[in-house]
Protein backbone atom coordinates (compact mmCIF):
# COMPACT_ATOMS: atom_id res chain seq x y z
CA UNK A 1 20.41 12.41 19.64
CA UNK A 2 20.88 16.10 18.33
CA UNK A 3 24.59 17.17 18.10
CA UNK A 4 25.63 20.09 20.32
CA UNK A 5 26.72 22.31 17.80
CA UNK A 6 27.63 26.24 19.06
CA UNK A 7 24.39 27.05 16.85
CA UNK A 8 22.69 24.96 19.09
CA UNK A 9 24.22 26.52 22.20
CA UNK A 10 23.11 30.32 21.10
CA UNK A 11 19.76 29.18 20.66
CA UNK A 12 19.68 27.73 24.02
CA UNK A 13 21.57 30.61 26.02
CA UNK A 14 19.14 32.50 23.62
CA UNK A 15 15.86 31.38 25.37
CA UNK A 16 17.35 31.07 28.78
CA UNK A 17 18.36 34.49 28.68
CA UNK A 18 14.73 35.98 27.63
CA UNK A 19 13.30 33.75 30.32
CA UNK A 20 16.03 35.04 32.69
CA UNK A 21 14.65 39.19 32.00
CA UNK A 22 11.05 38.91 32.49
CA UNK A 23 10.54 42.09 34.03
CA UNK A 24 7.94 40.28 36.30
CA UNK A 25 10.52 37.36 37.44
CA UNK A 26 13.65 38.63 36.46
CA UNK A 27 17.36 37.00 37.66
CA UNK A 28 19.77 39.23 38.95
CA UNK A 29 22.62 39.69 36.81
CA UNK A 30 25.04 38.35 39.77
CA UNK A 31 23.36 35.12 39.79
CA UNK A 32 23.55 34.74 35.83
CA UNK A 33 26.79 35.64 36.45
CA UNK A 34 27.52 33.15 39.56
CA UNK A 35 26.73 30.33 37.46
CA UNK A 36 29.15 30.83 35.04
CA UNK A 37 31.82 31.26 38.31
CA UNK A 38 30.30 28.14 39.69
CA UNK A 39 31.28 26.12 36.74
CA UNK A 40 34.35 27.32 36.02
CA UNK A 41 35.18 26.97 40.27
CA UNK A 42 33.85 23.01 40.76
CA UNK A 43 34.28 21.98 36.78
CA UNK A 44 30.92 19.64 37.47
CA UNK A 45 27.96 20.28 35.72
CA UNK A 46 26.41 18.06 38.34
CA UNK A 47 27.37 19.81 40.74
CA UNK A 48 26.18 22.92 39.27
CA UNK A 49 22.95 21.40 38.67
CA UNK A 50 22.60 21.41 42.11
CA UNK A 51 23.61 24.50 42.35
CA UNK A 52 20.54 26.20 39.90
CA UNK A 53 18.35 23.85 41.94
CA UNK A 54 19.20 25.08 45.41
CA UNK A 55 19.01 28.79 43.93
CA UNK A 56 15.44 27.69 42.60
CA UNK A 57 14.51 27.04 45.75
CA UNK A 58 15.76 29.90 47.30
CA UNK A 59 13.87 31.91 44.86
CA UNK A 60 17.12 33.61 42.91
CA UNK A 61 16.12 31.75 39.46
CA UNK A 62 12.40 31.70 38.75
CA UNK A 63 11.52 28.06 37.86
CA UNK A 64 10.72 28.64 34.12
CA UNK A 65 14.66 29.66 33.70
CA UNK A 66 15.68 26.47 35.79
CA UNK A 67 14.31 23.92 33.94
CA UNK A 68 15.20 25.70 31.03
CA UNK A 69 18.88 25.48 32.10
CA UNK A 70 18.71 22.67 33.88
CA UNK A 71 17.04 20.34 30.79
CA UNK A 72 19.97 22.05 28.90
CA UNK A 73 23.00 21.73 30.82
CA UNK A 74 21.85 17.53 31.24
CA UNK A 75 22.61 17.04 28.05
CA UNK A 76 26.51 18.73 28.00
CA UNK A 77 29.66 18.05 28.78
CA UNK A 78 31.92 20.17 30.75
CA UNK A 79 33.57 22.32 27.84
CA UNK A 80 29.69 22.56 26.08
CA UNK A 81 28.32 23.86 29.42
CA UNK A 82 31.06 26.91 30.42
CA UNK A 83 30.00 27.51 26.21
CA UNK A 84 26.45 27.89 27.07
CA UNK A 85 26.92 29.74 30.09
CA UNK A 86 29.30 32.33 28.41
CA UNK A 87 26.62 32.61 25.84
CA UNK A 88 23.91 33.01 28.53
CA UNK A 89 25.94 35.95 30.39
CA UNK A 90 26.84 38.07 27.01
CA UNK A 91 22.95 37.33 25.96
CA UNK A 92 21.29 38.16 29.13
CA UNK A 93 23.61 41.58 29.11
CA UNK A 94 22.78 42.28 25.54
CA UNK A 95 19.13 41.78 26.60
CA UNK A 96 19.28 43.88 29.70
CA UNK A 97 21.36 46.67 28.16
CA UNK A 98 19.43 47.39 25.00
CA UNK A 99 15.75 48.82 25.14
CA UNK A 100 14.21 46.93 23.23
CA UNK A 101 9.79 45.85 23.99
CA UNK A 102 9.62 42.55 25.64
CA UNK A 103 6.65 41.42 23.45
CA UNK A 104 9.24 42.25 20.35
CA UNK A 105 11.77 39.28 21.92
CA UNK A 106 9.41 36.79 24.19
CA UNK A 107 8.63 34.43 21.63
CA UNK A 108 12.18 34.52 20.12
CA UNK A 109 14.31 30.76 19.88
CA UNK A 110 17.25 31.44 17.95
CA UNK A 111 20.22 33.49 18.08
CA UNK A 112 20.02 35.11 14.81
CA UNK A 113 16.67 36.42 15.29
CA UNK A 114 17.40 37.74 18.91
CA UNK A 115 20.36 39.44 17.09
CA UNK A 116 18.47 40.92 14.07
CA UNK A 117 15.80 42.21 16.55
CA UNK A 118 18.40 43.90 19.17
CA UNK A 119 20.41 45.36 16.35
CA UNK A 120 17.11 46.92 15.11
CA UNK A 121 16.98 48.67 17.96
CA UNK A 122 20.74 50.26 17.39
CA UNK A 123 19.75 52.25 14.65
């Protein structure tokens, strides 16, 4: 079993949030949000995996982000999952708020290379 190290929770949020901004499929930043809300409201990640599911299903988180967060978040506790979702939020706003050419970040899976490419972008 890996241990959940906060390196291992950036990379995570990391790849969640570039599924979450597909142009083509993108989740609204009020959802990303809600999740976050969700946890911190119930304090069960069960719970909140029922949550992403129903929202699946109701077409308000394309399927590739669900089962990305939803293979995550089934491997973390309570305090390791409002982590990943904080990390998610700021990383999905980062994403979203800098212009920066999809093609340059779709293929990105850690943290430091999402953050090397958007600060390229700052210059």
């Amino acid at each position: 079993m890996t241990a959940v190290t906060e390196d291992l929770l950036l990379d995570k949020a990391t790849v969640a949030a570039i599924k979450a901004t597909k142009p083509d499929d993108k989740v609204d930043k009020t959802t990303v949000n809600n999740l976050l809300t969700f946890l911190q409201s119930t304090r069960n990640v069960k719970e909140l995996e029922a949550y992403i599911l129903r929202q699946i299903g109701r077409h308000e988180i394309n399927p590739e982000t669900g089962k990305e967060l939803l293979s995550t978040l089934s491997t973390l506790n309570l305090d390791q999952a409002l982590l990943y979702l904080g990390y998610l939020k700021w990383l999905y706003e980062a994403i979203t708020g800098v212009n920066v050419d999809r093609r340059e970040i779709e293929n990105v899976k850690r943290f430091d290379e999402l953050v090397r490419k958007l600060a390229e972008k700052m210059r």
